[in-house]
C-alpha atoms as a PDB file:
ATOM      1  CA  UNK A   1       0.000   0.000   0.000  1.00  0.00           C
ATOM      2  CA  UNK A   2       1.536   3.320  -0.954  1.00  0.00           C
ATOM      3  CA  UNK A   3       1.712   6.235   1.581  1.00  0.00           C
ATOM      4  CA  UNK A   4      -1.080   8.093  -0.109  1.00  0.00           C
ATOM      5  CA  UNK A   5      -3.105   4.991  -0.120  1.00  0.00           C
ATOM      6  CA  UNK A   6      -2.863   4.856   3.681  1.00  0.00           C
ATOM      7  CA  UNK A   7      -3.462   8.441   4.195  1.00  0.00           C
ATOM      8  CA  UNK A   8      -7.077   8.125   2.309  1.00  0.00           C
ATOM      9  CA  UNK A   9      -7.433   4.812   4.670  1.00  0.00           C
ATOM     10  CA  UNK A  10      -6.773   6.543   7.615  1.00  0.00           C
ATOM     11  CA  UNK A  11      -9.510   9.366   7.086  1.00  0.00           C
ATOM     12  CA  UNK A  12     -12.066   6.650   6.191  1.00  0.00           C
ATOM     13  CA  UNK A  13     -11.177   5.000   9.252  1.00  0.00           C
ATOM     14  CA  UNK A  14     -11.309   7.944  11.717  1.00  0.00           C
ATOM     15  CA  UNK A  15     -14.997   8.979   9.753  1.00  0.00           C
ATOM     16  CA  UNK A  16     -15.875   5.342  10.760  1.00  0.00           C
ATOM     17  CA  UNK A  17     -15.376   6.590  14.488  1.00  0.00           C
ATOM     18  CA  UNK A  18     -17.844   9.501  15.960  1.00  0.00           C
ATOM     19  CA  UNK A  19     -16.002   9.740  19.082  1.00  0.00           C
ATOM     20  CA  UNK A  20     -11.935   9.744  19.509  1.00  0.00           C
ATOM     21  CA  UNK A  21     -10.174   6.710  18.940  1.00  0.00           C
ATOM     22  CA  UNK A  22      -6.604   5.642  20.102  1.00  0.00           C
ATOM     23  CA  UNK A  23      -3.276   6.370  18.327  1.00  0.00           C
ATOM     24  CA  UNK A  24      -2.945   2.205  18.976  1.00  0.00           C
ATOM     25  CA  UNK A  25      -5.985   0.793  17.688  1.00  0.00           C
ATOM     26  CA  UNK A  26      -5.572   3.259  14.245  1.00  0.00           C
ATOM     27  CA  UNK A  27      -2.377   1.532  13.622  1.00  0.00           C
ATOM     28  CA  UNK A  28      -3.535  -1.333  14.785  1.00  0.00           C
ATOM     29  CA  UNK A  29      -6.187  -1.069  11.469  1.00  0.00           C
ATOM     30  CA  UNK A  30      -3.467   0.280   9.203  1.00  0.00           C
ATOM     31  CA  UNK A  31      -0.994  -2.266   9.958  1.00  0.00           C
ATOM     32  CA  UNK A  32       1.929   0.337  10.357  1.00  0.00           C
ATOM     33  CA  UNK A  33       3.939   1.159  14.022  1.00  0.00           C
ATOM     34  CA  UNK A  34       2.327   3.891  16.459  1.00  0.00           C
ATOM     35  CA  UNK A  35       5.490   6.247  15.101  1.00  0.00           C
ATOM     36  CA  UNK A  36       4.530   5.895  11.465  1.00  0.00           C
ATOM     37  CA  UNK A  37       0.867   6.647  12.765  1.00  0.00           C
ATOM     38  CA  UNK A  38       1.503   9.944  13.926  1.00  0.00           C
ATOM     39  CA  UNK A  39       3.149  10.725  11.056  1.00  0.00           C
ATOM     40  CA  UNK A  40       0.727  10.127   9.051  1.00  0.00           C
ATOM     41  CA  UNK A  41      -1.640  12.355  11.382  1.00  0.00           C
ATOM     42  CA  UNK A  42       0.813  15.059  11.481  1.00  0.00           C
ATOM     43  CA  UNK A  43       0.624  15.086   7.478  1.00  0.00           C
ATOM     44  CA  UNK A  44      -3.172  15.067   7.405  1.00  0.00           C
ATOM     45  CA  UNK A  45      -3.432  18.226   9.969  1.00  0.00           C
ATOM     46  CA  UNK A  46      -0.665  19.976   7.777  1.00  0.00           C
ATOM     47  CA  UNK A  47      -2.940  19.464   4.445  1.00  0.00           C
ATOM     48  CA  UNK A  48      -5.828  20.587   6.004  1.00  0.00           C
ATOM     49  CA  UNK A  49      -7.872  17.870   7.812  1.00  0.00           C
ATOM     50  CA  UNK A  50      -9.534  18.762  10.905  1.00  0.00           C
ATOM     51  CA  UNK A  51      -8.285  15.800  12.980  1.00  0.00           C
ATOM     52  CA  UNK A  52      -8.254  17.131  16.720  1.00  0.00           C
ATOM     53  CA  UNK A  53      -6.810  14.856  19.770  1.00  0.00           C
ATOM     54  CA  UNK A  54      -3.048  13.844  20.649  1.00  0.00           C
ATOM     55  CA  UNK A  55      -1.562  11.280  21.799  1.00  0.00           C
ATOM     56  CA  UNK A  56      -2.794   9.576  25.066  1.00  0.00           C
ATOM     57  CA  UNK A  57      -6.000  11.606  24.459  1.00  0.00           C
ATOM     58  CA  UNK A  58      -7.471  10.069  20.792  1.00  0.00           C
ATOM     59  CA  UNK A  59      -8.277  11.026  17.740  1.00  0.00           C
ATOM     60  CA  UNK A  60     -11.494  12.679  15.987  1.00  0.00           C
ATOM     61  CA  UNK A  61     -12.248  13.501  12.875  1.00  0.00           C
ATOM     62  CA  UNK A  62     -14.150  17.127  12.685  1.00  0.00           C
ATOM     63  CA  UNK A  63     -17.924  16.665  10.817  1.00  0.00           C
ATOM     64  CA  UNK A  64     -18.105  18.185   7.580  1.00  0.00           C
ATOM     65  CA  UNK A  65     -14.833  17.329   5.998  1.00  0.00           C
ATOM     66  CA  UNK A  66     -14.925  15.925   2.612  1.00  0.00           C
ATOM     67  CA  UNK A  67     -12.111  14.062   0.246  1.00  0.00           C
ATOM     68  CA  UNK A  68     -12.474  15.368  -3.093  1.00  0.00           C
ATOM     69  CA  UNK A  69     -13.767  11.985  -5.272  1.00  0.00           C
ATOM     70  CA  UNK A  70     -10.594  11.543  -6.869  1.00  0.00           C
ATOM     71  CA  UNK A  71      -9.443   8.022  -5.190  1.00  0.00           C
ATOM     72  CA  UNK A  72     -10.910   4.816  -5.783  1.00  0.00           C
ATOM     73  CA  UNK A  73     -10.046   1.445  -5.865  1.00  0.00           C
ATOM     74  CA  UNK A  74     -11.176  -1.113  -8.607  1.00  0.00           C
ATOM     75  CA  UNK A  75     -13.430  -2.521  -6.244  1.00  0.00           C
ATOM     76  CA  UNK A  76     -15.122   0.671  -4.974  1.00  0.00           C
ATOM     77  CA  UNK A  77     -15.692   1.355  -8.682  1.00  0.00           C
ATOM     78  CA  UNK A  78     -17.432  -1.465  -9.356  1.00  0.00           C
ATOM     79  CA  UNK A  79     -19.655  -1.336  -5.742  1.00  0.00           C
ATOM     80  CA  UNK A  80     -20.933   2.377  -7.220  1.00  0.00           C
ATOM     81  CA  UNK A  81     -21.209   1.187 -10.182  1.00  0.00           C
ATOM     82  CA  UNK A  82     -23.559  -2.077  -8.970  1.00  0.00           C
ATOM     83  CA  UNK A  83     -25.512  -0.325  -6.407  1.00  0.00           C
ATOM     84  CA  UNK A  84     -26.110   2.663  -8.511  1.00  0.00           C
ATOM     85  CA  UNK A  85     -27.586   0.175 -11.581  1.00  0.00           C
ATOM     86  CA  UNK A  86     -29.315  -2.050  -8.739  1.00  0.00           C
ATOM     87  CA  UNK A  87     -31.215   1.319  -7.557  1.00  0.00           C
ATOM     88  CA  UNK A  88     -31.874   2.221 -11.453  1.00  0.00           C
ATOM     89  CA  UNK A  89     -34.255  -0.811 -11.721  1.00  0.00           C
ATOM     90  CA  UNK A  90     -36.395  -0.126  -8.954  1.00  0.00           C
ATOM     91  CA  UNK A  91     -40.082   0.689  -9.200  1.00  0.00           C
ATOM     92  CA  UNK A  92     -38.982   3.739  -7.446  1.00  0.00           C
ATOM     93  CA  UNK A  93     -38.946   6.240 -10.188  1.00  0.00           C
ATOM     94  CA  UNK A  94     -37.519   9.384  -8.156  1.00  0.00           C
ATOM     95  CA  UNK A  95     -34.477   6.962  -6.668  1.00  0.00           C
ATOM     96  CA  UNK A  96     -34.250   5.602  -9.935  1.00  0.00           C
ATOM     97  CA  UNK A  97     -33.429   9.119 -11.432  1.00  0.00           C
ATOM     98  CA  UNK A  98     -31.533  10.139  -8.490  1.00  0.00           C
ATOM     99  CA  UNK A  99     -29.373   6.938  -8.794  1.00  0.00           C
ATOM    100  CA  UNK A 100     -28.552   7.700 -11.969  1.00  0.00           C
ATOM    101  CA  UNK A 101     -27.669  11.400 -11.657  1.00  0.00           C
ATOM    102  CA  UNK A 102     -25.503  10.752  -8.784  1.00  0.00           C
ATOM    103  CA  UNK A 103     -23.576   7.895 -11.069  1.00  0.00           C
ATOM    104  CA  UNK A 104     -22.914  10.801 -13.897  1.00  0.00           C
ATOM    105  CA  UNK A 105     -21.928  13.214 -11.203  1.00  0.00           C
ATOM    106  CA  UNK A 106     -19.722  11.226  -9.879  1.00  0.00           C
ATOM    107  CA  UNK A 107     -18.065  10.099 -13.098  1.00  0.00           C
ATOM    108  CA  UNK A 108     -17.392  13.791 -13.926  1.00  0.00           C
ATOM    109  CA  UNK A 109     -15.218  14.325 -11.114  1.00  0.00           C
ATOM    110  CA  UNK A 110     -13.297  11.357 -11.652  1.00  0.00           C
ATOM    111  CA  UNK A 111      -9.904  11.399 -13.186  1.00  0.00           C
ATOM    112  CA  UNK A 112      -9.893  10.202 -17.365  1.00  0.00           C
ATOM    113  CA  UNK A 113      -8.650   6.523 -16.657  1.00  0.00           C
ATOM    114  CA  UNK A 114     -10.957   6.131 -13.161  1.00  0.00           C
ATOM    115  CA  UNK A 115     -13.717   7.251 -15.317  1.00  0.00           C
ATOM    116  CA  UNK A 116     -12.752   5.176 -18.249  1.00  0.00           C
ATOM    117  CA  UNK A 117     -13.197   1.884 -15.221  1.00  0.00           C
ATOM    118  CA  UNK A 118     -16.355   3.222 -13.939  1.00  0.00           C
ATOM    119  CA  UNK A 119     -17.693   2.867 -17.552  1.00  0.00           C
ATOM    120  CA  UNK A 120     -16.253  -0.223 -18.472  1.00  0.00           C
ATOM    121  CA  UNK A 121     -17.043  -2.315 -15.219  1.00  0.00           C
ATOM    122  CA  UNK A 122     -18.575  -5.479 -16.479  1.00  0.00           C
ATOM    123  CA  UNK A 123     -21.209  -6.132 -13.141  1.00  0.00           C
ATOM    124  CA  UNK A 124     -24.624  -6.389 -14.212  1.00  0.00           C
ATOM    125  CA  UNK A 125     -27.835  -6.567 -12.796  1.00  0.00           C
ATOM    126  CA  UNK A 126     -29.957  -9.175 -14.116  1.00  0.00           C
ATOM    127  CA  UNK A 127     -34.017  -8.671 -14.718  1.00  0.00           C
ATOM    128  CA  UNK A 128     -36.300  -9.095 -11.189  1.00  0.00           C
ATOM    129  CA  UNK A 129     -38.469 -12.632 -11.863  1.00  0.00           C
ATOM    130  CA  UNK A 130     -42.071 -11.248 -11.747  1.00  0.00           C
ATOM    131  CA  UNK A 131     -41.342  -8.204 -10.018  1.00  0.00           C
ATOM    132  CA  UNK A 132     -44.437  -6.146  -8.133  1.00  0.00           C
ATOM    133  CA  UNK A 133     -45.581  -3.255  -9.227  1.00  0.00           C
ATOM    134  CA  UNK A 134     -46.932  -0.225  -6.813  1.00  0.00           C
ATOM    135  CA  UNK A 135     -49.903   1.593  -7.564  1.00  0.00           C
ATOM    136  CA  UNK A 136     -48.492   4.268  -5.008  1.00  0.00           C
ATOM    137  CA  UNK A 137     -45.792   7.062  -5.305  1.00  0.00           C
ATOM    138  CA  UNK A 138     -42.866   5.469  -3.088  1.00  0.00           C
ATOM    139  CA  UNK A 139     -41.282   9.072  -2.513  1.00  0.00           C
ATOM    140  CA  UNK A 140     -43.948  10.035  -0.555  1.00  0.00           C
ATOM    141  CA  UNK A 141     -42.871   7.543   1.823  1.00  0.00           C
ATOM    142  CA  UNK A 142     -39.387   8.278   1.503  1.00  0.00           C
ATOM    143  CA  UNK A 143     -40.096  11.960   2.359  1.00  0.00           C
ATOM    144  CA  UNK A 144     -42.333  10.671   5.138  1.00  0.00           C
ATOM    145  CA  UNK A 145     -39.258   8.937   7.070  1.00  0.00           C
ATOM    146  CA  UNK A 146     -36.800  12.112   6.618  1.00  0.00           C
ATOM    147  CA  UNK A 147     -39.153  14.227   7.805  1.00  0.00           C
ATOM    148  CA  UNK A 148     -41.150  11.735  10.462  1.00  0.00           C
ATOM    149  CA  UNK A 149     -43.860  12.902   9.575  1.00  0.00           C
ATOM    150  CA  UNK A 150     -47.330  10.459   9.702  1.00  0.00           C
ATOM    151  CA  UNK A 151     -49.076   8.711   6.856  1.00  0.00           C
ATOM    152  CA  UNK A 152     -52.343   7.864   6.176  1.00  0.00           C
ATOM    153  CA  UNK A 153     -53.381   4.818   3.730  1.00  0.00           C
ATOM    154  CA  UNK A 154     -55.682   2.296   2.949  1.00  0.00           C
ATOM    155  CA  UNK A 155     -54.158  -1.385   3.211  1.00  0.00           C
ATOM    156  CA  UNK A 156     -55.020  -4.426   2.789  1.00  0.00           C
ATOM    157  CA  UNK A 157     -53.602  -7.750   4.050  1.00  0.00           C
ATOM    158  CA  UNK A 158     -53.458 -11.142   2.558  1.00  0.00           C
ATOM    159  CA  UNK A 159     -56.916 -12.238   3.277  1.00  0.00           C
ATOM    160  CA  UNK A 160     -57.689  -9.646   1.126  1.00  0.00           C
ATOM    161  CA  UNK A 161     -59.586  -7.501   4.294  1.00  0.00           C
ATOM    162  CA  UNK A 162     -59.098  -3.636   4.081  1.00  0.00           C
ATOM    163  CA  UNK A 163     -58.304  -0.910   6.589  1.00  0.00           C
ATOM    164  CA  UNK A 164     -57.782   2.559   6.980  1.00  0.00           C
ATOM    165  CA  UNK A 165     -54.689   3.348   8.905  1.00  0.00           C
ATOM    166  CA  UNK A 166     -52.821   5.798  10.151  1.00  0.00           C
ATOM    167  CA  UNK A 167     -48.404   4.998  10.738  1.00  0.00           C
ATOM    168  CA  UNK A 168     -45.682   6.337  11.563  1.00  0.00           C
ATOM    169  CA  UNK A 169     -43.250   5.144   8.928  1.00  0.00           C
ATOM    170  CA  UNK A 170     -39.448   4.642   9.823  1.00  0.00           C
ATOM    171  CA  UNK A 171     -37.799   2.220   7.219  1.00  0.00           C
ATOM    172  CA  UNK A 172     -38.449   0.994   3.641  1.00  0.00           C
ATOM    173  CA  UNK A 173     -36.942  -2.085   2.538  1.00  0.00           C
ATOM    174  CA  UNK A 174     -35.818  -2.830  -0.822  1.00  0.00           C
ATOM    175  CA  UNK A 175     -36.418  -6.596  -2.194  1.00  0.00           C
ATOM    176  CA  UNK A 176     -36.466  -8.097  -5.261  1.00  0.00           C
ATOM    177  CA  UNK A 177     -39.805  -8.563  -5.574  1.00  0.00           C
ATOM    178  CA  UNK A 178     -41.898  -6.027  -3.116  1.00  0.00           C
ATOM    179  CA  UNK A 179     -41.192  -3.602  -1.064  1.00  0.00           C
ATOM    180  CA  UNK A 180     -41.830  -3.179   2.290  1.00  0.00           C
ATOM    181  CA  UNK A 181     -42.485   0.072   4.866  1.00  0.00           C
ATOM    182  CA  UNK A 182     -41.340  -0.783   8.267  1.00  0.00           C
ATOM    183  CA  UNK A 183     -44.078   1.329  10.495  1.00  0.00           C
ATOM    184  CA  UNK A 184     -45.747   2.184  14.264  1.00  0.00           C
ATOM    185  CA  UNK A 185     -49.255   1.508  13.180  1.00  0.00           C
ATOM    186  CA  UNK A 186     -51.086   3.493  15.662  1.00  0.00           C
ATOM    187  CA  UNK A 187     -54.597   1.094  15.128  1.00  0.00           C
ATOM    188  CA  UNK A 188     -52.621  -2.300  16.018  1.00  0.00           C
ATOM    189  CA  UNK A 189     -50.303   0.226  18.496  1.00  0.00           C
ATOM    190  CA  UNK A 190     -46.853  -2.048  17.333  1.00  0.00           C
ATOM    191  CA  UNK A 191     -44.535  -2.178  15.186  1.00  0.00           C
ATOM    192  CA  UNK A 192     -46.144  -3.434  11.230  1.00  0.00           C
ATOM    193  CA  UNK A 193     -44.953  -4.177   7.926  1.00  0.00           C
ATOM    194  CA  UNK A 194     -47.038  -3.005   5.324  1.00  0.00           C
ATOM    195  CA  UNK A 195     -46.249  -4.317   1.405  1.00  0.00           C
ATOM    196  CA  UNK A 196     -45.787  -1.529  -0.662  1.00  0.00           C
ATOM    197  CA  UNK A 197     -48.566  -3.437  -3.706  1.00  0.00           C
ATOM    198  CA  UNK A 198     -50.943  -3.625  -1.035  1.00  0.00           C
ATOM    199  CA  UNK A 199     -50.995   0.350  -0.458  1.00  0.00           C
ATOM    200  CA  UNK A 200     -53.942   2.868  -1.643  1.00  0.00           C
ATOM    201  CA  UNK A 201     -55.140   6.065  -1.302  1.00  0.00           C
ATOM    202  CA  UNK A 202     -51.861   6.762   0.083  1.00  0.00           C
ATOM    203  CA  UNK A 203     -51.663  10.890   1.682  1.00  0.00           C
ATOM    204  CA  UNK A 204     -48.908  12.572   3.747  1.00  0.00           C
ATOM    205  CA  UNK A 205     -49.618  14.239   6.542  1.00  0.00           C
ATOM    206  CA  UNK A 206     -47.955  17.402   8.048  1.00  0.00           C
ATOM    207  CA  UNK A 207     -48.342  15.445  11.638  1.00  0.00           C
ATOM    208  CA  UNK A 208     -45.157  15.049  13.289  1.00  0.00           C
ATOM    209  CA  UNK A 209     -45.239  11.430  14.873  1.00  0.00           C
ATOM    210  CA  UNK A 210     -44.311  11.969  18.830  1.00  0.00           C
ATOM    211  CA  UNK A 211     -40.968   9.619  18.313  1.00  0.00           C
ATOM    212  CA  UNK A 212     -37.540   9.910  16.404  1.00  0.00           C
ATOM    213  CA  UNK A 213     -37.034   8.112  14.099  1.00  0.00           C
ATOM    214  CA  UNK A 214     -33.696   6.470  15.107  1.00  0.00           C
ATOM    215  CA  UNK A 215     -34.746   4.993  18.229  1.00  0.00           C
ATOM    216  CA  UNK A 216     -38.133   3.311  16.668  1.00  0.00           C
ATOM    217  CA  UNK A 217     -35.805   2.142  14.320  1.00  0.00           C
ATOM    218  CA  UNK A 218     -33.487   0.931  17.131  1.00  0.00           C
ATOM    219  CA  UNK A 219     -35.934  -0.745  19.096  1.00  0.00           C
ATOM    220  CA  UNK A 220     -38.092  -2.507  15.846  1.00  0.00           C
ATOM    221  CA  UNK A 221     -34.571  -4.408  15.496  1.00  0.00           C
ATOM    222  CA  UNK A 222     -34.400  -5.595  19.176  1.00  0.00           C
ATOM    223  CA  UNK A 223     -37.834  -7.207  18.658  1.00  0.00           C
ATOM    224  CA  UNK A 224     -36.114  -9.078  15.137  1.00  0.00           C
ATOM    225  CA  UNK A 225     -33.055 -10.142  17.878  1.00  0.00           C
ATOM    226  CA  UNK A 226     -35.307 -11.892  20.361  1.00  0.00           C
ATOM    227  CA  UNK A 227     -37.709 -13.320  17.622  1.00  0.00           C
ATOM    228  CA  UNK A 228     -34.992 -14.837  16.126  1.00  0.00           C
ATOM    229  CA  UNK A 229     -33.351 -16.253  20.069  1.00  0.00           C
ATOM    230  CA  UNK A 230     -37.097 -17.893  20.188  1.00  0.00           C
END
């Protein structure tokens, strides 16, 4: 690994971490002596980076700081690349878009022969088998969770019964076939998944639900933990 190589490591590494980290356990993840560590920290402060701490104390990296998209390996390439072609064949029109856009923004930033890789990685993503198809507008419900805000639909389950209800929608999961809004459905009063085919009359509301978003979120995945230790 070359010296600039590690420098770009050690940033991603310290944005990994939210709250200081030892001078050890950095160079314990580059693989290089404590000396050559603070070195390398030195270098980064001199160029710029907001990296506060010293030794003894830890190490932070500042919020806010962002590496020009210059560097990338092979195999970060082709991970963009994937994910952003995965994204472009979802129902999801506005993602869709917005997946592609950020794959063209990206690729003019990107020196000649990283771009020329970017367009010339061979990963592709094969055609969903019977995929579902939403009557609904999934942004709404993408705006919904960045804004936890609550949602009012009409939904009906596998036996075919309907029900108004009103959620509070957290998470929206992505499968090959459906999709699926992770909610707090305030008429069962727990945690519900609701299949995105089986949504209508779908409306945003400007109700704020009484909850962040991150700790429903937190807690719906401690109820997946102990169902599974059943």
């Amino acid at each position: 690994m070359s010296r600039s190589e590690r420098l770009l490591d050690l940033i991603q590494i310290l944005r990994r971490h939210r709250r200081p980290v030892s001078g050890l356990t950095l160079a314990g993840e580059l693989d290089v002596s404590i000396r050559t560590l603070y070195r390398d920290i030195a270098t980064l402060q001199g160029q710029g980076a907001p990296i506060e701490g010293e030794p003894g104390l830890g190490y932070v990296l500042k919020p806010g700081f962002m590496l020009p998209p210059l560097m990338f390996t092979d195999e970060e390439i082709e991970a963009i690349v994937l994910g952003s072609r995965w994204v472009a064949k979802q129902p999801d029109t506005r993602l869709s878009a917005a997946a592609t856009d950020a794959l063209a923004k990206i690729a003019a930033v990107l020196p000649e022969d990283l771009r020329d890789e970017l367009d010339a990685t061979a990963l592709l993503v094969g055609p969903s088998v019977g995929p579902t198809r939403e009557n609904i507008d999934l942004g709404v419900i993408r705006q919904a969770i960045r804004a936890e805000r609550k949602i009012e639909m009409n939904y009906e389950d596998a036996s075919g019964a309907g029900s108004r209800r009103t959620v509070w929608p957290f998470a929206l999961g992505f499968f090959d076939k459906v999709r699926v809004m992770v909610a707090w459905c305030e008429m069962r009063q727990d945690f519900r998944h609701f299949r995105a085919d089986r949504i209508s009359d779908l409306a945003a509301t400007d109700t704020r639900y009484p909850r962040r978003r991150a700790v429903m979120l937190k807690e719906w995945r401690a109820t997946l933990d102990t169902t599974r230790k059943l």
